[in-house]
N, C-alpha and C. Protein backbone atom coordinates (compact mmCIF):
# COMPACT_ATOMS: atom_id res chain seq x y z
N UNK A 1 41.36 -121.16 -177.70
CA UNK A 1 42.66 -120.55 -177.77
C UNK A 1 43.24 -120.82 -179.17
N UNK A 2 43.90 -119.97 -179.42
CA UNK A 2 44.23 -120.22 -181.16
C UNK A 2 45.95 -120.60 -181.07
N UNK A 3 45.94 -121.43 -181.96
CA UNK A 3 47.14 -121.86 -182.15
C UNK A 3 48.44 -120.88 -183.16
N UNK A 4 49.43 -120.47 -182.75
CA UNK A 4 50.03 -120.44 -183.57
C UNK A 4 51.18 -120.72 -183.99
N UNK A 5 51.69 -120.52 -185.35
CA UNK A 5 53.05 -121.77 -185.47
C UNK A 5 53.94 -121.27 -186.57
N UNK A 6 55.10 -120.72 -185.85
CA UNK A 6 56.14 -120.25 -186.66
C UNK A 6 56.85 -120.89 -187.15
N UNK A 7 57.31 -120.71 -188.86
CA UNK A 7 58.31 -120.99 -189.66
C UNK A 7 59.59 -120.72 -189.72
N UNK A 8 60.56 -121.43 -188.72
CA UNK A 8 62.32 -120.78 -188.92
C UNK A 8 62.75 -120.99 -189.98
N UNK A 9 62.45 -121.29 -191.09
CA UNK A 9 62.61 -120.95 -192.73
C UNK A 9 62.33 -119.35 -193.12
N UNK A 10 61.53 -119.27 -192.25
CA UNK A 10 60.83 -117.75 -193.29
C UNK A 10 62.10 -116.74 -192.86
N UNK A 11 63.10 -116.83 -191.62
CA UNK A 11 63.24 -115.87 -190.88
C UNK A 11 64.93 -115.94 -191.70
N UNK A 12 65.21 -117.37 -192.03
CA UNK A 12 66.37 -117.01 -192.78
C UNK A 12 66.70 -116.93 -194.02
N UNK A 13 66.83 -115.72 -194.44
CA UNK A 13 66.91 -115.37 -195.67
C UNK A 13 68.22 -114.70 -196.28
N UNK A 14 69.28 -115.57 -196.27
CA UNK A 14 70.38 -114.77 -197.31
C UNK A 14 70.41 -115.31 -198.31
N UNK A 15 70.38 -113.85 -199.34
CA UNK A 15 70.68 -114.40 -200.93
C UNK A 15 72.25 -114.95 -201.04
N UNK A 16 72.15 -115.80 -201.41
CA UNK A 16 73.37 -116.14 -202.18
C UNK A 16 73.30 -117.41 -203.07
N UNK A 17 74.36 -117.22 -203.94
CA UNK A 17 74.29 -118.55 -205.31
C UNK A 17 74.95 -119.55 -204.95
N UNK A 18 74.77 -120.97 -205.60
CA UNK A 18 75.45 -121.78 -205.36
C UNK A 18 75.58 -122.23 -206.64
N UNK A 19 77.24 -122.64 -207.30
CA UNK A 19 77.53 -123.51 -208.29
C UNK A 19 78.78 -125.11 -207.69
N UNK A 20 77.57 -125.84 -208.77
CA UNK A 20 77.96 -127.47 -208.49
C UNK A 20 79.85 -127.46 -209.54
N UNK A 21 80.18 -127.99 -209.11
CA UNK A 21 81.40 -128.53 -209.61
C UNK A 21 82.05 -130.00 -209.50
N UNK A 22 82.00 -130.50 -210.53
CA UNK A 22 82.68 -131.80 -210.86
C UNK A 22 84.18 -131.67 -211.32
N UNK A 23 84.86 -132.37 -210.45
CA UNK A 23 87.04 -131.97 -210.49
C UNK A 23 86.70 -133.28 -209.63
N UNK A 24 88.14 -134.21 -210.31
CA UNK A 24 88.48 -135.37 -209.40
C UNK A 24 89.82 -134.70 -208.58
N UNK A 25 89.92 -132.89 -208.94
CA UNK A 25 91.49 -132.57 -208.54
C UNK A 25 90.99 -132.71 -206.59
N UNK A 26 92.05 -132.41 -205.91
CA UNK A 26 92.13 -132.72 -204.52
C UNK A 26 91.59 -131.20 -204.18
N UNK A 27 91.43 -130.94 -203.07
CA UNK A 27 90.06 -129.42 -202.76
C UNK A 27 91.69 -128.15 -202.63
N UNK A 28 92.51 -128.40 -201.73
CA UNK A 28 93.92 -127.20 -202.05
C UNK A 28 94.22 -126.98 -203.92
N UNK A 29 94.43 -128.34 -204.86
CA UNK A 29 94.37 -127.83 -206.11
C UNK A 29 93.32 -127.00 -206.88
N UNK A 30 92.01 -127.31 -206.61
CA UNK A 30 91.17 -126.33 -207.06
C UNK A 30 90.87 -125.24 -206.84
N UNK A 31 91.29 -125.00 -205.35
CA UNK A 31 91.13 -123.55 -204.97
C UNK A 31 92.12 -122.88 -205.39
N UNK A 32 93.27 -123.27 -205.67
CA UNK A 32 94.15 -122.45 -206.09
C UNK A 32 94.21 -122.66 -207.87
N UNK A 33 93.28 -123.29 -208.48
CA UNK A 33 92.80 -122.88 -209.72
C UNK A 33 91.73 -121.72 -209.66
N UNK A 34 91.03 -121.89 -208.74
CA UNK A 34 89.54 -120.90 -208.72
C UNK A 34 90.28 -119.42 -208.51
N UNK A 35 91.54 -119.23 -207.37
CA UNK A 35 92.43 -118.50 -207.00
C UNK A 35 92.73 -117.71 -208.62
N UNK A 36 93.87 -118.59 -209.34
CA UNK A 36 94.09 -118.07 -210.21
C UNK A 36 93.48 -117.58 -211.35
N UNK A 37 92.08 -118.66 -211.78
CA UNK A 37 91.31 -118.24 -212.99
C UNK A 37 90.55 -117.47 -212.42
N UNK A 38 89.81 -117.12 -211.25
CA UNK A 38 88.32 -115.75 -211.30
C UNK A 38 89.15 -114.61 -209.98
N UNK A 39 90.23 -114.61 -210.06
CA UNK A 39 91.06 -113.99 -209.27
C UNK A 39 90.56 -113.53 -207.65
N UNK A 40 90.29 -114.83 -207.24
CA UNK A 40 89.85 -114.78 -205.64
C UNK A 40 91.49 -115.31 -204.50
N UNK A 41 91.03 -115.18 -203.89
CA UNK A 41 91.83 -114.98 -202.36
C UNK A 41 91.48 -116.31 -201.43
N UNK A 42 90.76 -117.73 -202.07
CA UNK A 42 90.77 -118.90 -201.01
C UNK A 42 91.81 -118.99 -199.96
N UNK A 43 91.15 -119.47 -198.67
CA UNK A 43 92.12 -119.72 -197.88
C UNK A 43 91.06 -121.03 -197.62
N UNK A 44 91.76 -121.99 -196.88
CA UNK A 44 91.28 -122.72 -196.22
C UNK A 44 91.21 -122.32 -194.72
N UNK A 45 90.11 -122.80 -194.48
CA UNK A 45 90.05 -122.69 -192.87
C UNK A 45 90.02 -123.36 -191.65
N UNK A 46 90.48 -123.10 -190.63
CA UNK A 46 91.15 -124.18 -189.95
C UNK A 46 90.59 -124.81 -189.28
N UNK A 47 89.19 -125.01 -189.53
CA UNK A 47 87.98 -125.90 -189.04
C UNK A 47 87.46 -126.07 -190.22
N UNK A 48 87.23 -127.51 -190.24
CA UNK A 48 86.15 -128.26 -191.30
C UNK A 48 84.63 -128.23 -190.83
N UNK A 49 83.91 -128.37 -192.08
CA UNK A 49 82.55 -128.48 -191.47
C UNK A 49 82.30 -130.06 -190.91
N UNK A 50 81.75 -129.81 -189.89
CA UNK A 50 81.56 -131.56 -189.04
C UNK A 50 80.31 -131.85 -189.13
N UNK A 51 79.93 -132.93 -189.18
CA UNK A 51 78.14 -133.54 -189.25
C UNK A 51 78.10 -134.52 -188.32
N UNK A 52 77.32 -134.86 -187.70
CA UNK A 52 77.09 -135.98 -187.09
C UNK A 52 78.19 -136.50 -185.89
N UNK A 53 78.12 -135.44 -184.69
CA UNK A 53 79.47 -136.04 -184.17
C UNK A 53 80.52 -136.46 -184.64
N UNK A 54 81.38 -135.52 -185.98
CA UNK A 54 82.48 -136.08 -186.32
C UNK A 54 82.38 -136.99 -187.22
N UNK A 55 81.13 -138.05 -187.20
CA UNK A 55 81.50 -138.96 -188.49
C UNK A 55 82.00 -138.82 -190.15
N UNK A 56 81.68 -137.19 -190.28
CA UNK A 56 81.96 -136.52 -191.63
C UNK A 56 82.37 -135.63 -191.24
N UNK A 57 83.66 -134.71 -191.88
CA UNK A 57 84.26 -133.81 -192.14
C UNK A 57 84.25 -133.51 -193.42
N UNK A 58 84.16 -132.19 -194.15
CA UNK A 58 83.87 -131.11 -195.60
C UNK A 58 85.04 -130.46 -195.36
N UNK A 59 85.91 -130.23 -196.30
CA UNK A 59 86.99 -129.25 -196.32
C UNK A 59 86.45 -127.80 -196.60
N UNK A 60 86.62 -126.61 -195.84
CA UNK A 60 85.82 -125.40 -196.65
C UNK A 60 87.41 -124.37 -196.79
N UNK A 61 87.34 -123.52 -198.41
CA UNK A 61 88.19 -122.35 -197.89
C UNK A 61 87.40 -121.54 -197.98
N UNK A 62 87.90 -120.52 -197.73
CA UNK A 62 87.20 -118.79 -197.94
C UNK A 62 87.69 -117.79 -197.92
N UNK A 63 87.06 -116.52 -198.61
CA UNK A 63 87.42 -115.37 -198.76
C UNK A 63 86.48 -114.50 -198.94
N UNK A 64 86.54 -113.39 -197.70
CA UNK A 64 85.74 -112.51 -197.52
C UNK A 64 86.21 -111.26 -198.42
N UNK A 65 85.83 -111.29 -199.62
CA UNK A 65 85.87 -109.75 -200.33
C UNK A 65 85.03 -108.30 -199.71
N UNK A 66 85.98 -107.60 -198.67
CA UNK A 66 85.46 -106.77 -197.98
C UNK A 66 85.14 -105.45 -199.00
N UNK A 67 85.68 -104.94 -199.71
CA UNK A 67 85.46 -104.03 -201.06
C UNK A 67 84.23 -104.16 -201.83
N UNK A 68 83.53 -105.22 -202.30
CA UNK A 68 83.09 -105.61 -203.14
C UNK A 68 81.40 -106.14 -201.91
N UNK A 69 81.44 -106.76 -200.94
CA UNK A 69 80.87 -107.56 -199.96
C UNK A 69 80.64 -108.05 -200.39
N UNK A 70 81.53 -109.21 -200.89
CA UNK A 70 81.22 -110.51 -201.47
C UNK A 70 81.67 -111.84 -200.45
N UNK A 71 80.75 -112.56 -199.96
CA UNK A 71 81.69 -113.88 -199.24
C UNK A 71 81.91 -115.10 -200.16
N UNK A 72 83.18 -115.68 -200.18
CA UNK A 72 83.28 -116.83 -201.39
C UNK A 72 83.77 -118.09 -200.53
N UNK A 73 82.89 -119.39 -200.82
CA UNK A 73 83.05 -120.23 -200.04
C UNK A 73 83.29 -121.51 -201.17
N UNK A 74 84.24 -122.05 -201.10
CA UNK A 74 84.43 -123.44 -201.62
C UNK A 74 84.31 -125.08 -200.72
N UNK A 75 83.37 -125.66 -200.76
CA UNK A 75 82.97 -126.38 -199.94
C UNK A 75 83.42 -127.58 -200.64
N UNK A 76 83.66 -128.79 -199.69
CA UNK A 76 83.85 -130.43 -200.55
C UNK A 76 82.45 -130.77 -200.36
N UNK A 77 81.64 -131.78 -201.02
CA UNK A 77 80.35 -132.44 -200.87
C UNK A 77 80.94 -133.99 -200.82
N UNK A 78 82.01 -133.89 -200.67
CA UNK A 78 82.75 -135.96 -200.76
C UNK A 78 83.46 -135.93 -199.35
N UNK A 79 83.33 -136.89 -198.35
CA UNK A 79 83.86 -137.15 -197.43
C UNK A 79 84.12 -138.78 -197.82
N UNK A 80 85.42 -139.34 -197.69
CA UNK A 80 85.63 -140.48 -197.47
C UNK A 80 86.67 -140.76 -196.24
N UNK A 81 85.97 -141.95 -195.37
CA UNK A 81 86.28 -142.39 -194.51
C UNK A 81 86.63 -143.65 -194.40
N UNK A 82 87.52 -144.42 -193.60
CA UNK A 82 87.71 -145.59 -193.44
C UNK A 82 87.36 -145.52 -192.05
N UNK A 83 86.75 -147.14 -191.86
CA UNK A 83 86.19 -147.51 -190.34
C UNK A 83 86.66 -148.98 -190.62
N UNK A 84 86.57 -149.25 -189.20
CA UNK A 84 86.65 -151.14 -188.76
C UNK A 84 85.02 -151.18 -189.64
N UNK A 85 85.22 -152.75 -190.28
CA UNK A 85 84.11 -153.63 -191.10
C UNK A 85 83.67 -154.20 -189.57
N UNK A 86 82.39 -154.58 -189.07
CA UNK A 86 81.40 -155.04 -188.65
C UNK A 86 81.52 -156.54 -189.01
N UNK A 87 81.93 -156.81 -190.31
CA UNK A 87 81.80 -158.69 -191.06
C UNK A 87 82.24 -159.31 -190.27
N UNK A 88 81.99 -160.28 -189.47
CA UNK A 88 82.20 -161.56 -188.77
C UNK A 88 82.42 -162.41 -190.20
N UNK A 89 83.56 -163.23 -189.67
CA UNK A 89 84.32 -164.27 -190.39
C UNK A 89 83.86 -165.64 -189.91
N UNK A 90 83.52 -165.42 -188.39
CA UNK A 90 83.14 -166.91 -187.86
C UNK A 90 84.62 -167.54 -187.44
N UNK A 91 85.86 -166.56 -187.15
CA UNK A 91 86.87 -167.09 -186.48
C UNK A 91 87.36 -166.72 -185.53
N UNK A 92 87.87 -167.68 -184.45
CA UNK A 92 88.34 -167.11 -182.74
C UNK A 92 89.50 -165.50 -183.54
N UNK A 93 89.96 -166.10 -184.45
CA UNK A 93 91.25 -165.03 -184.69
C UNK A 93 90.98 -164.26 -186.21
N UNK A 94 90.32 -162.69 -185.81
CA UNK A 94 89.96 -162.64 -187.52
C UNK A 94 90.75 -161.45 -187.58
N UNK A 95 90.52 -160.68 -188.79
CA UNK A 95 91.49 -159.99 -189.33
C UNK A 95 90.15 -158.62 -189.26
N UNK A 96 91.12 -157.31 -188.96
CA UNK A 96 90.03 -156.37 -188.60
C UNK A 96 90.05 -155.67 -190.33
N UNK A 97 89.08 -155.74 -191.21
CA UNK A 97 89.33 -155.49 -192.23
C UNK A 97 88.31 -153.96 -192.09
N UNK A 98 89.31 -153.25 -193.09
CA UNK A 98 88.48 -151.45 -193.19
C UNK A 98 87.94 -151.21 -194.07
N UNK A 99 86.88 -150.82 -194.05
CA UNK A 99 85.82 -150.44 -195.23
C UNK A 99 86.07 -148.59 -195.28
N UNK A 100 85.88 -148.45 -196.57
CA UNK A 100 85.93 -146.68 -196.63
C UNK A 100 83.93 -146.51 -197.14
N UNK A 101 83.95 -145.66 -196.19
CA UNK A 101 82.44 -145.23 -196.12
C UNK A 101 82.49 -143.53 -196.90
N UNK A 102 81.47 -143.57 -197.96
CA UNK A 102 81.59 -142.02 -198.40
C UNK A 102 80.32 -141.35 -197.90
N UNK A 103 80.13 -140.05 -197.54
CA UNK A 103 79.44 -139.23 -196.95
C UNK A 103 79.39 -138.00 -198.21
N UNK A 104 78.15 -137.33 -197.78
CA UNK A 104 77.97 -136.15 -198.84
C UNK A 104 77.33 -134.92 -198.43
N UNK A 105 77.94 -134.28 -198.21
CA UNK A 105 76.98 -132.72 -197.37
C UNK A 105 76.14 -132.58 -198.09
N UNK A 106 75.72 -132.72 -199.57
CA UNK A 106 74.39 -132.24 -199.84
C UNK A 106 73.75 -133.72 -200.84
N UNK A 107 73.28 -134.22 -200.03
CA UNK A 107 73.04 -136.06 -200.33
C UNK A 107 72.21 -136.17 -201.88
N UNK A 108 71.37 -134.67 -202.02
CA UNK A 108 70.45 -134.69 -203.41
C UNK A 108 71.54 -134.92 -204.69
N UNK A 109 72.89 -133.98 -204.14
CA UNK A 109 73.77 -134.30 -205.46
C UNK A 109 75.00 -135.04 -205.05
N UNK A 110 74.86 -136.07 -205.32
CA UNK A 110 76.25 -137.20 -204.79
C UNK A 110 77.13 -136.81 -205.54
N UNK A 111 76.83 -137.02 -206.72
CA UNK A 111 77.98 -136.88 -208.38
C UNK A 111 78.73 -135.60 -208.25
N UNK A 112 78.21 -134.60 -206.93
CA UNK A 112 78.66 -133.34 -207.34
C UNK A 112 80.35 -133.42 -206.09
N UNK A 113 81.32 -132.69 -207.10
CA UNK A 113 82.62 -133.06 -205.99
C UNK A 113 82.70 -131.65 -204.97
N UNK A 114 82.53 -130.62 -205.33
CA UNK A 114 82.22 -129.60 -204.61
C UNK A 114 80.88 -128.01 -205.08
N UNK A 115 80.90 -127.45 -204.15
CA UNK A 115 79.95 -126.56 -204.33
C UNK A 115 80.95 -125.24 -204.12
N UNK A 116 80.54 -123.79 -205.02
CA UNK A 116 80.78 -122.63 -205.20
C UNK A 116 79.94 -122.17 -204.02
N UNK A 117 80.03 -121.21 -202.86
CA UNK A 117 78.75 -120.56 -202.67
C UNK A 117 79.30 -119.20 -202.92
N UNK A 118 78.75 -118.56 -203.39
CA UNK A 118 78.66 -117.06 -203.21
C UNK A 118 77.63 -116.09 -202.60
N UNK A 119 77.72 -115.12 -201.19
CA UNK A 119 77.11 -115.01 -201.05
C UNK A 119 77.82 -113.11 -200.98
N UNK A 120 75.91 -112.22 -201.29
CA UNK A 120 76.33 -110.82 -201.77
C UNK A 120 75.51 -110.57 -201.17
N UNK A 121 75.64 -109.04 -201.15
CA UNK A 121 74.52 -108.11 -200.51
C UNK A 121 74.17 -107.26 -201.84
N UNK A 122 74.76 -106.91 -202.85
CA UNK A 122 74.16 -105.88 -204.05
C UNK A 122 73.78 -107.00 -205.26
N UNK A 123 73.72 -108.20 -205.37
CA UNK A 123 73.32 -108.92 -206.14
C UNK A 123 74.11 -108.63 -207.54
N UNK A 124 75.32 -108.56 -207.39
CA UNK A 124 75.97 -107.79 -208.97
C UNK A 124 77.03 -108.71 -209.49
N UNK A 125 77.12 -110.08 -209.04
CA UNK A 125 78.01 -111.08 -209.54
C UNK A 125 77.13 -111.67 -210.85
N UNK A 126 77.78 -112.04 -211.96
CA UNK A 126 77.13 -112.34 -213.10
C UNK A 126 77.81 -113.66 -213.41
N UNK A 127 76.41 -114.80 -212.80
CA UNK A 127 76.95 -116.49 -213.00
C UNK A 127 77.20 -117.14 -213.93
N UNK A 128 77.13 -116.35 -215.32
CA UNK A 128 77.02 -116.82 -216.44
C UNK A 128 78.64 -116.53 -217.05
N UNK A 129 79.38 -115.36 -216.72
CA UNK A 129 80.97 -114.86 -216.57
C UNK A 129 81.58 -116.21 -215.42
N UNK A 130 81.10 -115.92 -214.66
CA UNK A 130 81.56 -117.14 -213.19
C UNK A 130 82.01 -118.73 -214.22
N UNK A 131 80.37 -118.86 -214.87
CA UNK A 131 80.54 -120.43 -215.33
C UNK A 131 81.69 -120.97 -216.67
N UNK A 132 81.75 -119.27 -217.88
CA UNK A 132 82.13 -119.78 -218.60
C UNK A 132 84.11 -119.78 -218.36
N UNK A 133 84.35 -119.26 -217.29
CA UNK A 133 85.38 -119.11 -216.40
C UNK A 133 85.87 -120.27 -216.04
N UNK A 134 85.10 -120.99 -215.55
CA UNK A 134 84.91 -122.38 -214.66
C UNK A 134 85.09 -123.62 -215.79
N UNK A 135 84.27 -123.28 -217.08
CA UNK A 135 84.23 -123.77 -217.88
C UNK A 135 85.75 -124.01 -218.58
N UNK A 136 86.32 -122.88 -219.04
CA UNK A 136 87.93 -122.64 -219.40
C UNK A 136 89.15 -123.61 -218.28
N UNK A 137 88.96 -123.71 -217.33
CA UNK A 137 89.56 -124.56 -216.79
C UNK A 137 90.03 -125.91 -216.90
N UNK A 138 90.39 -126.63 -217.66
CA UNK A 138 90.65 -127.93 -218.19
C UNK A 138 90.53 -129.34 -216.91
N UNK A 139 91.20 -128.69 -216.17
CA UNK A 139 90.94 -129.92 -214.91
C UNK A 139 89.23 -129.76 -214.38
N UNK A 140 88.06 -128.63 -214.93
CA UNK A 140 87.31 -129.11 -214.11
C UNK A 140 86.09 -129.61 -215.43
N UNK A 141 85.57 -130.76 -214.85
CA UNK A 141 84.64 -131.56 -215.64
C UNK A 141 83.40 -130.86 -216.05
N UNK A 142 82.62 -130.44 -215.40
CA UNK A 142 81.23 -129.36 -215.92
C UNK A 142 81.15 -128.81 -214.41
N UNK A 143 80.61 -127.59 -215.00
CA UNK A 143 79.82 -126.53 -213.75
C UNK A 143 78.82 -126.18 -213.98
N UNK A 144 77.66 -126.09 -212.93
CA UNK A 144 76.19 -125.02 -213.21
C UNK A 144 76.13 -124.73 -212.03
N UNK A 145 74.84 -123.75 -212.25
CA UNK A 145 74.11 -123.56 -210.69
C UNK A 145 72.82 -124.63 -210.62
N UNK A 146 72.69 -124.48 -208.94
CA UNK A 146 72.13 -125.03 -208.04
C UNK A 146 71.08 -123.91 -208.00
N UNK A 147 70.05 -124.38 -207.64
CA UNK A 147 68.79 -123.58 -207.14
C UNK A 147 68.94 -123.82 -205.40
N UNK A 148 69.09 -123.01 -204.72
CA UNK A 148 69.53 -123.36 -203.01
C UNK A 148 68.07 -123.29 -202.42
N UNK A 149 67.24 -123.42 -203.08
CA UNK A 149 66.03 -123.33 -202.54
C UNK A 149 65.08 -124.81 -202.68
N UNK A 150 65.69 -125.06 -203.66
CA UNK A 150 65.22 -126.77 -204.33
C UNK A 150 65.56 -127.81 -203.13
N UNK A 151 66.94 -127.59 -202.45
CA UNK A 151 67.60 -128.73 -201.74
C UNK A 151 67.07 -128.66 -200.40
N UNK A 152 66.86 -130.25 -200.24
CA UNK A 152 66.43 -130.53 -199.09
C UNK A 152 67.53 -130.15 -197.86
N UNK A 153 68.38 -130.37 -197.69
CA UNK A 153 69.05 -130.27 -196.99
C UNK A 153 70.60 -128.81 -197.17
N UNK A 154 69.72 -127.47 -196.82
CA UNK A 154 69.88 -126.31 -197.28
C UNK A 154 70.95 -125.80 -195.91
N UNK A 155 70.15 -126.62 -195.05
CA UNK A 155 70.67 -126.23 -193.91
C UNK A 155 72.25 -126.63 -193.73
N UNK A 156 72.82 -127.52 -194.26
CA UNK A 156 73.92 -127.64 -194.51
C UNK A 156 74.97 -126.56 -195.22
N UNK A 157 74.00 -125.97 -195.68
CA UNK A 157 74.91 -125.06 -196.42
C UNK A 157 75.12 -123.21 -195.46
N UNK A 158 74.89 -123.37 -194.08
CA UNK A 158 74.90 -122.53 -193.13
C UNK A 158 76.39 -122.18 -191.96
N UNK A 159 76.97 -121.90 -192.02
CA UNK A 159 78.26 -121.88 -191.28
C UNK A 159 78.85 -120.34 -191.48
């Protein structure tokens, strides 16, 4: 009997780009820089992306350019959390001290503070206009693209 064995990689295939962005600004200030400098329509949306039962939350906005069929997604890759510390003190009476734990939707790039996605159906966005755009922005530190095919963990980038 012959074996056979399908790839659920092969079957999903949307083009779309992704650019890395470094901003220490908060994720509402940048979108409403991205808003004003490449003249998009962010909204935030009223569900975050969740991982792991809740232990991480991603801020996402978006804007569906129905004219154009363009979808534009601004994602956070930084989750910081505070939890109860685990440290035993070795006393009947200790002090519950909180550690902030950081999380990263796409773990290959830590350094990166959020991701651009753009995703098209006529392939006619030009990333090189996008970057030097991105670039002009004074609050944001450097931008490029991402190869979305390189990252291990791609699947994150699905919602």
């Amino acid at each position: 009997m012959a074996l056979h064995k399908l790839q659920v990689d092969d079957f999903y295939d949307d083009s779309y780009k992704l650019i890395a962005i470094h901003s220490r600004l908060e994720d509402y200030r940048l979108a409403y820089l991205l808003n004003k400098h490449l003249e998009l329509r962010l909204e935030r949306k009223e569900k975050d992306i969740d991982f792991k039962y809740l232990e991480s939350s991603y801020s996402i906005f978006e804007w569906d350019n129905e004219t154009e069929y363009i979808l534009w997604n601004l994602i956070s890759n930084v989750c910081k959390k505070e939890e109860d510390s685990l440290y035993s003190s070795g006393t009947l009476f200790s002090d519950n001290e909180k550690v902030l734990k950081t999380f990263h939707l796409i773990s290959e790039y830590k350094k990166v503070d959020y991701f651009l996605k753009i995703s098209e159906e006529s392939q006619s966005i030009n990333e090189k206009n996008i970057l030097s755009k991105l670039q002009d922005i004074p609050q944001i530190i450097t931008s490029y693209t991402v190869d979305p095919l390189k990252i291990k963990s791609k699947d994150h980038l699905i919602f």
